[in-house]
C-alpha atoms as a PDB file:
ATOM      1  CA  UNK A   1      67.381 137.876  -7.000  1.00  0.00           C
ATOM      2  CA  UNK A   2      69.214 138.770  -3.912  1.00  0.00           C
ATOM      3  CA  UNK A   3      69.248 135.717  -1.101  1.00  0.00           C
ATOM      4  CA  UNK A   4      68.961 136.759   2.225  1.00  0.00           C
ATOM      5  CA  UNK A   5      69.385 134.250   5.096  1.00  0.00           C
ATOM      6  CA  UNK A   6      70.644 136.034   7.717  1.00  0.00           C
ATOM      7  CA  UNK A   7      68.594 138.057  10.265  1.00  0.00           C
ATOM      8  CA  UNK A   8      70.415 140.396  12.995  1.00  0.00           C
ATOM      9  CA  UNK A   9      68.227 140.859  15.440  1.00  0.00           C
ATOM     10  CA  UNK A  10      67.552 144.905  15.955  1.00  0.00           C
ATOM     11  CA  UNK A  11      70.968 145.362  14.327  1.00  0.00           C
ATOM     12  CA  UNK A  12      72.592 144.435  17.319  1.00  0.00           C
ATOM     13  CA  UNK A  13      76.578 144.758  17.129  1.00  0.00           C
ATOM     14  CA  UNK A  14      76.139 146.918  13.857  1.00  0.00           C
ATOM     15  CA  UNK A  15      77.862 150.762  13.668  1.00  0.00           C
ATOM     16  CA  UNK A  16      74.709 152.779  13.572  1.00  0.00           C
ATOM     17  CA  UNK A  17      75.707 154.779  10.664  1.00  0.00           C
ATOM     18  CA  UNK A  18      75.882 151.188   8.615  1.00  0.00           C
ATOM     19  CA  UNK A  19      72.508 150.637   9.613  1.00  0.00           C
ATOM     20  CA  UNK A  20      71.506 154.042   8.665  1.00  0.00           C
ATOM     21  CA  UNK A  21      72.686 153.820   5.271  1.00  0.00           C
ATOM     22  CA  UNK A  22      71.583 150.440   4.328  1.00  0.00           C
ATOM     23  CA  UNK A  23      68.460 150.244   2.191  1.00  0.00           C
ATOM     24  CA  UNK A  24      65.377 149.491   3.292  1.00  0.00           C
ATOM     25  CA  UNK A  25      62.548 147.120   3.138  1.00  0.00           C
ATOM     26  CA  UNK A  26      58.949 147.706   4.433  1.00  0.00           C
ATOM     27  CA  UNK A  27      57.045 144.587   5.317  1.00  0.00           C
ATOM     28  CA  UNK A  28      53.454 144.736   7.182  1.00  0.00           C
ATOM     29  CA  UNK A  29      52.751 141.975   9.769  1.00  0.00           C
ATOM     30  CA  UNK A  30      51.394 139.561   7.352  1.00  0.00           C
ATOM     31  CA  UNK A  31      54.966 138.799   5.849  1.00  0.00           C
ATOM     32  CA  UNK A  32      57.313 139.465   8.744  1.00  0.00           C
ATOM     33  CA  UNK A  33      56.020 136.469  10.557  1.00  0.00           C
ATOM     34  CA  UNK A  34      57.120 134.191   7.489  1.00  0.00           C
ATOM     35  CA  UNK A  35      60.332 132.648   7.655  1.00  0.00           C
ATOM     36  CA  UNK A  36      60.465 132.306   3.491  1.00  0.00           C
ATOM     37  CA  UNK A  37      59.244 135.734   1.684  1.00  0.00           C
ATOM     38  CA  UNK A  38      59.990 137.774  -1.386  1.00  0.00           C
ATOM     39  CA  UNK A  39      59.893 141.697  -1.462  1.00  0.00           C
ATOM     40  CA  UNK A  40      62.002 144.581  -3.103  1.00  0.00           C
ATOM     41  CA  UNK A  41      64.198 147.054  -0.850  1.00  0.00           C
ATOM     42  CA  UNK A  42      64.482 150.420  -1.518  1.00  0.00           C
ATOM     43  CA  UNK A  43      67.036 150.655  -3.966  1.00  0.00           C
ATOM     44  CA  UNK A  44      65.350 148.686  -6.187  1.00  0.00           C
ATOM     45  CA  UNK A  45      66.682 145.510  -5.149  1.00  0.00           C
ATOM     46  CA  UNK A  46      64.789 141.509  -5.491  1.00  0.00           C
ATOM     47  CA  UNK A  47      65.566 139.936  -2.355  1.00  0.00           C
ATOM     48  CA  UNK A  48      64.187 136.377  -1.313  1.00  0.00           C
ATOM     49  CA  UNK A  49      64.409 135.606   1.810  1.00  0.00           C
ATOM     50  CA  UNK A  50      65.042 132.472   3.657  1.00  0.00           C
ATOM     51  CA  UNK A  51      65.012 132.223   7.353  1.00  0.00           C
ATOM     52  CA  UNK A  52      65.233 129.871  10.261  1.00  0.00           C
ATOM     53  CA  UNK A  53      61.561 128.493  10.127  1.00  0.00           C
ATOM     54  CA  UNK A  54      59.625 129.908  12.682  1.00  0.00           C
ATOM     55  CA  UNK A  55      61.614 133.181  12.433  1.00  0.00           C
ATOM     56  CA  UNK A  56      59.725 136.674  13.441  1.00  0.00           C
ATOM     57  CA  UNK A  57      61.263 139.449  11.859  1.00  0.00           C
ATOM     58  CA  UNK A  58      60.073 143.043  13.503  1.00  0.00           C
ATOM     59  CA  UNK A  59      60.614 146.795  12.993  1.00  0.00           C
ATOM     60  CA  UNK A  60      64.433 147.522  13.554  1.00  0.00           C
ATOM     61  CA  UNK A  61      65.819 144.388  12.457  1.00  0.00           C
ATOM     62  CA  UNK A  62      68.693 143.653   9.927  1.00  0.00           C
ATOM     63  CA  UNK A  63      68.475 141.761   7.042  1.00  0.00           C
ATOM     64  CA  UNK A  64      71.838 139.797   5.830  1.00  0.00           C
ATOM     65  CA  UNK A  65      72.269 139.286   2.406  1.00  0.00           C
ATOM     66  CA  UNK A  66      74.578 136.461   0.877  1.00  0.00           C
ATOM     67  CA  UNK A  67      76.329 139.423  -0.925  1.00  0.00           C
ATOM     68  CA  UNK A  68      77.549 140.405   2.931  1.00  0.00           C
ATOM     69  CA  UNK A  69      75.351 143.719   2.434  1.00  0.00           C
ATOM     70  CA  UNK A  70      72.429 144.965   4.772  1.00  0.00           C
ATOM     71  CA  UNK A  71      69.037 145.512   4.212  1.00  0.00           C
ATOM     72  CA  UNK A  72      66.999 147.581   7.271  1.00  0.00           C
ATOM     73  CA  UNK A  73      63.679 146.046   8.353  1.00  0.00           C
ATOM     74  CA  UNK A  74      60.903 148.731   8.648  1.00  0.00           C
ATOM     75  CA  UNK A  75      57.493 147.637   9.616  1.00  0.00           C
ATOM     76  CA  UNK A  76      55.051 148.900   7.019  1.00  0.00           C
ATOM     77  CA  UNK A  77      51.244 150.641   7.638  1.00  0.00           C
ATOM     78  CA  UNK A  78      49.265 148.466   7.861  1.00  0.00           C
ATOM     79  CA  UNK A  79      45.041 148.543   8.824  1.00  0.00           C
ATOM     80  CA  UNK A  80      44.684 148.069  12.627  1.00  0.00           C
ATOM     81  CA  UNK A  81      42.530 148.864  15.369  1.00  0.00           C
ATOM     82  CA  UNK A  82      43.968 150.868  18.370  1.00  0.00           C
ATOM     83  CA  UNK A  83      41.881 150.531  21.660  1.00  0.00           C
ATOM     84  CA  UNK A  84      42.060 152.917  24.410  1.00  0.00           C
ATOM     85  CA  UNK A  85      40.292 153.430  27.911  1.00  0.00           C
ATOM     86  CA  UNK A  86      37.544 155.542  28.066  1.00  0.00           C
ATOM     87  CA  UNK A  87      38.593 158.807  29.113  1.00  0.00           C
ATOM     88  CA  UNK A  88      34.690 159.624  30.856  1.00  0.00           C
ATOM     89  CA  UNK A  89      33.400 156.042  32.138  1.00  0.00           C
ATOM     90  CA  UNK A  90      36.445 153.892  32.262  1.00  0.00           C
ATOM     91  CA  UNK A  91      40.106 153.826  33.834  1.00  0.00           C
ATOM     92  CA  UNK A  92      43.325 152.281  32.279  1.00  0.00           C
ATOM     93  CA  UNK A  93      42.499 148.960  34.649  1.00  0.00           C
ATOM     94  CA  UNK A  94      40.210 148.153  32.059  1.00  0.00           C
ATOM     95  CA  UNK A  95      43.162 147.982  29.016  1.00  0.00           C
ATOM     96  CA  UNK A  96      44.195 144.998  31.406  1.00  0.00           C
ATOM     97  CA  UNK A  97      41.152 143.598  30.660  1.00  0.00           C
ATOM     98  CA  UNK A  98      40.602 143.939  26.922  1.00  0.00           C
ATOM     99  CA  UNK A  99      44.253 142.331  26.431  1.00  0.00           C
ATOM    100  CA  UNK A 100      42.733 139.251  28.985  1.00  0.00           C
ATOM    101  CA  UNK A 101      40.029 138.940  26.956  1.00  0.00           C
ATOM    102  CA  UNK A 102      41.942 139.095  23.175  1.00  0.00           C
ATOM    103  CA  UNK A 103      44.869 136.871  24.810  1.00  0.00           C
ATOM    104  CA  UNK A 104      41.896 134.360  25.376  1.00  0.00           C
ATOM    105  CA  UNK A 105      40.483 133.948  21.715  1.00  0.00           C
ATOM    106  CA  UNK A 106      44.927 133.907  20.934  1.00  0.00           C
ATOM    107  CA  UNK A 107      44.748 137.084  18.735  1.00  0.00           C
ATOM    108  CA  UNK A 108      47.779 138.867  17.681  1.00  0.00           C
ATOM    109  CA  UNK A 109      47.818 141.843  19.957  1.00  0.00           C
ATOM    110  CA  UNK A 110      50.277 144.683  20.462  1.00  0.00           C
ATOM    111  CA  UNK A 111      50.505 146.070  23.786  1.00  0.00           C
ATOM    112  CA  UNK A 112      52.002 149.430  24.540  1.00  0.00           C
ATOM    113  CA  UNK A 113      51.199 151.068  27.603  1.00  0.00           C
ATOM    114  CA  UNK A 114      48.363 153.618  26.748  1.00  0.00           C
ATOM    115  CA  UNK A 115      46.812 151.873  24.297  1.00  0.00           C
ATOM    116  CA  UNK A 116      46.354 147.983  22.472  1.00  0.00           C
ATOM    117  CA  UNK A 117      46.626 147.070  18.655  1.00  0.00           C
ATOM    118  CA  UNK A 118      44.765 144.052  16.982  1.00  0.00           C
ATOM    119  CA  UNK A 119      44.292 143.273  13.227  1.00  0.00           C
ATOM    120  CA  UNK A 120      40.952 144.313  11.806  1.00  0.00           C
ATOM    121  CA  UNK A 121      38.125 142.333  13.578  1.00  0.00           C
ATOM    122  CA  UNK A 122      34.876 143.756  14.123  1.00  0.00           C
ATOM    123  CA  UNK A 123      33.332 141.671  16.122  1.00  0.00           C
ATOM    124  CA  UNK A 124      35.939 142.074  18.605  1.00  0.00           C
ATOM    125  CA  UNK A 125      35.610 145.476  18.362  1.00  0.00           C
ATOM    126  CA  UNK A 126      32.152 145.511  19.202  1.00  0.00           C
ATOM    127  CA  UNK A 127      32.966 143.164  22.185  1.00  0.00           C
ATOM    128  CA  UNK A 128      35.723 146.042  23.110  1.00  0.00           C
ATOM    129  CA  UNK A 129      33.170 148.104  22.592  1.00  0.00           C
ATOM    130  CA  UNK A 130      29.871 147.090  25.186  1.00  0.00           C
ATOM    131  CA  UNK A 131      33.709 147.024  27.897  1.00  0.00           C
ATOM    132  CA  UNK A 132      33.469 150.557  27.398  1.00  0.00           C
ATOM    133  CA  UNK A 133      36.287 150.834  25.544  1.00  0.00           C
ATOM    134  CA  UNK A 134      37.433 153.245  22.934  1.00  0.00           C
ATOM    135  CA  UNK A 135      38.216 151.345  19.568  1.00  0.00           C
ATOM    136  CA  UNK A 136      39.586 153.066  16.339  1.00  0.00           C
ATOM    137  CA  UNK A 137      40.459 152.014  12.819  1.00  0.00           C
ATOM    138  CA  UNK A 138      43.842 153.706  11.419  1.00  0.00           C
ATOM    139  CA  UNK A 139      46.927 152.995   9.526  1.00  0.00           C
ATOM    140  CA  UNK A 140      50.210 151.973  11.818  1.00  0.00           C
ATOM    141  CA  UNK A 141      52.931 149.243  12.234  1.00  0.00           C
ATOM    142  CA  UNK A 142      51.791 146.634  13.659  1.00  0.00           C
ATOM    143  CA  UNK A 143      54.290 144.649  16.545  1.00  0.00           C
ATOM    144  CA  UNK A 144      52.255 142.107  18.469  1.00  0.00           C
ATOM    145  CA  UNK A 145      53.489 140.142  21.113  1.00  0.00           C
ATOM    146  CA  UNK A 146      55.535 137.197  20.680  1.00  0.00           C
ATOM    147  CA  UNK A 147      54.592 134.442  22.814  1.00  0.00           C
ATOM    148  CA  UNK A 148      56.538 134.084  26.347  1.00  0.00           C
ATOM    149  CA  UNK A 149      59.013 130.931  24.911  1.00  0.00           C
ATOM    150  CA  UNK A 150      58.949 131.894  21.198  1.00  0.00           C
ATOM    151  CA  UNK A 151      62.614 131.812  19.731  1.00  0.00           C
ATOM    152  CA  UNK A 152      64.690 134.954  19.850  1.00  0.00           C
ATOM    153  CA  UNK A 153      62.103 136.962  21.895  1.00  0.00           C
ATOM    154  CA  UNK A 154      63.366 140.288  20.943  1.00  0.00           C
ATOM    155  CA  UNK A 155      60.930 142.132  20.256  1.00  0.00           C
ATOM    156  CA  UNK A 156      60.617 143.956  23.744  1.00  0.00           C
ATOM    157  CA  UNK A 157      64.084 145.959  22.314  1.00  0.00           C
ATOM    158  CA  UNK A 158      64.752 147.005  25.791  1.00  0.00           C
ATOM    159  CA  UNK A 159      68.467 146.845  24.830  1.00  0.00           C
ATOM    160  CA  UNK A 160      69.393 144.957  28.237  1.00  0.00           C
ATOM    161  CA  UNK A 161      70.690 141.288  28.602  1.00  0.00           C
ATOM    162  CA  UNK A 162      69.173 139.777  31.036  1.00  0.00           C
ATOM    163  CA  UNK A 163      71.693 138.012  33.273  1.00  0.00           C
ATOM    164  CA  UNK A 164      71.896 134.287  33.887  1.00  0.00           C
ATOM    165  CA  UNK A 165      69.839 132.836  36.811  1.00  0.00           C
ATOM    166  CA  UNK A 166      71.929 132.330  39.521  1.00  0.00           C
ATOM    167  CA  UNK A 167      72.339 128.479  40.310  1.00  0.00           C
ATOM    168  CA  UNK A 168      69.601 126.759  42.470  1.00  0.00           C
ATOM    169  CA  UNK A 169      70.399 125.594  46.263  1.00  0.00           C
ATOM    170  CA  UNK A 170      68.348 122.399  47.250  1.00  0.00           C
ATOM    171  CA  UNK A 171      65.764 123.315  49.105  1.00  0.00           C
ATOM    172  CA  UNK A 172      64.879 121.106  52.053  1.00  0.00           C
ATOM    173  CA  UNK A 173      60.865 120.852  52.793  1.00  0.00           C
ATOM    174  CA  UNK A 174      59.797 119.577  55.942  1.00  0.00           C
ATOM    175  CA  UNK A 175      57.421 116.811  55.481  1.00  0.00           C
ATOM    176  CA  UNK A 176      54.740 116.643  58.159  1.00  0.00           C
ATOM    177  CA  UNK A 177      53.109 112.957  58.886  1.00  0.00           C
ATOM    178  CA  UNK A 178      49.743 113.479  58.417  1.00  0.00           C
ATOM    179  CA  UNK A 179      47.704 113.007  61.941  1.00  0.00           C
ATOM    180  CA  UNK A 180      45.943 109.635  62.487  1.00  0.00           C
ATOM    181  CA  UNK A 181      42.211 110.050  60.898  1.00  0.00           C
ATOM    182  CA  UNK A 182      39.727 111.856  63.469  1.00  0.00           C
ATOM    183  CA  UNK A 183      36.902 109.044  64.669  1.00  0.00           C
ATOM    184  CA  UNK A 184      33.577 110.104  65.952  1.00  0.00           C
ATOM    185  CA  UNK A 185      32.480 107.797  68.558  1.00  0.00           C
ATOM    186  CA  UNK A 186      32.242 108.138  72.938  1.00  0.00           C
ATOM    187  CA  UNK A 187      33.978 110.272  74.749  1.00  0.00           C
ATOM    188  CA  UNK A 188      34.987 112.185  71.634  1.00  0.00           C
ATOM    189  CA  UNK A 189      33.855 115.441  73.570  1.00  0.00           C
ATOM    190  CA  UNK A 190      32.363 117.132  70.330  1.00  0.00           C
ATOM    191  CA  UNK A 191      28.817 117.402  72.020  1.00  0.00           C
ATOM    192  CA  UNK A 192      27.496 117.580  68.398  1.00  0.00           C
ATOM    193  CA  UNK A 193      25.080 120.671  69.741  1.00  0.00           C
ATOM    194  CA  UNK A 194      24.874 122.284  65.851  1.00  0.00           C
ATOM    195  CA  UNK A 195      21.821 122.332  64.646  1.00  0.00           C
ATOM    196  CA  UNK A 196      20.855 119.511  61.743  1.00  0.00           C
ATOM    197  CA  UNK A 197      17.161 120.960  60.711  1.00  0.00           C
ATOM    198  CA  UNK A 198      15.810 118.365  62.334  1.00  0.00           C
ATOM    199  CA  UNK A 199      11.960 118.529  62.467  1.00  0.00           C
ATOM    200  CA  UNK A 200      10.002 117.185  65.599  1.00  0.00           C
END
């Protein structure tokens, strides 16, 4: 068995024809989100794999072996269920809304722009469903969301750095005393004309 310990994120700093010509592995969602896996690339190879724990590995990424050769990450088929807006009844506001509503029962959800992917849940498709929402069952890779502060958070493959924040200036706040506490009594000019309800 092959070890693999190494994970390049999207292949990033890799000659493109390397990456082309490495052998492949397909790996569904189930096993990509494990740091510590075994599966077989395409040239026939046994390759057990041990990550960084809490390592994600997606579509597009680059496996390292200890042998110094590559192994290409592709994300396998897997069951899912796309939802869409509702071309007749509905508008695309209401995608926004089916991702609020998945984010809040924390499922696994891949957002793309036209469309959102979950794992294989009916009664969240039913849910989806009375929204008046389009849900389907098919076979695609599935790339949910990491979480805002997971580690590495790569998976948005935008291919951009994101440059450093520039350095904070202290920011003064003007501090207001707060007024002296207002005291109903004479000659406080309120009148106190509003009506209370009271019955004579």
């Amino acid at each position: 068995m092959l070890t693999v310990n190494k994970l390049i994120p999207r292949g990033q700093g890799l000659a493109r024809a390397l990456v082309n010509r490495a052998p492949t592995v397909r790996l569904d969602w189930d096993v990509r989100q494990k740091s510590r896996f075994d599966a077989t690339d395409s040239s026939g190879r046994a390759l057990g794999v041990f990550l960084p724990r809490g390592t994600v590995v997606r579509g597009g990424d680059v496996l390292l072996a200890e042998d110094g050769s590559f192994v290409a990450v592709q994300a396998a088929p897997q069951p899912v269920m796309v939802v869409t807006a509702c071309t007749e009844h509905g508008s695309p506001f209401d995608l926004t809304r089916a991702a609020y509503h998945l984010g809040n029962r924390h499922v696994p959800l891949e957002l793309q722009a036209d469309h959102l992917k979950f794992e294989p849940d009916h009664v969240l498709a039913d849910m989806l469903r009375q929204m008046h929402l389009d849900v389907a069952s098919i076979d695609a890779p599935f790339e949910p969301e990491s979480g805002a502060y997971a580690a590495g958070g790569h998976d948005h493959g935008h291919g951009h750095e994101h440059a450093p924040a520039p350095a904070r200036k202290p920011i003064a706040i003007a501090v207001k005393a707060a007024p002296a506490p207002h005291v109903h009594g004479p000659g406080c000019n309120h009148g106190h004309d509003h009506d209370h309800g009271h019955s004579h």
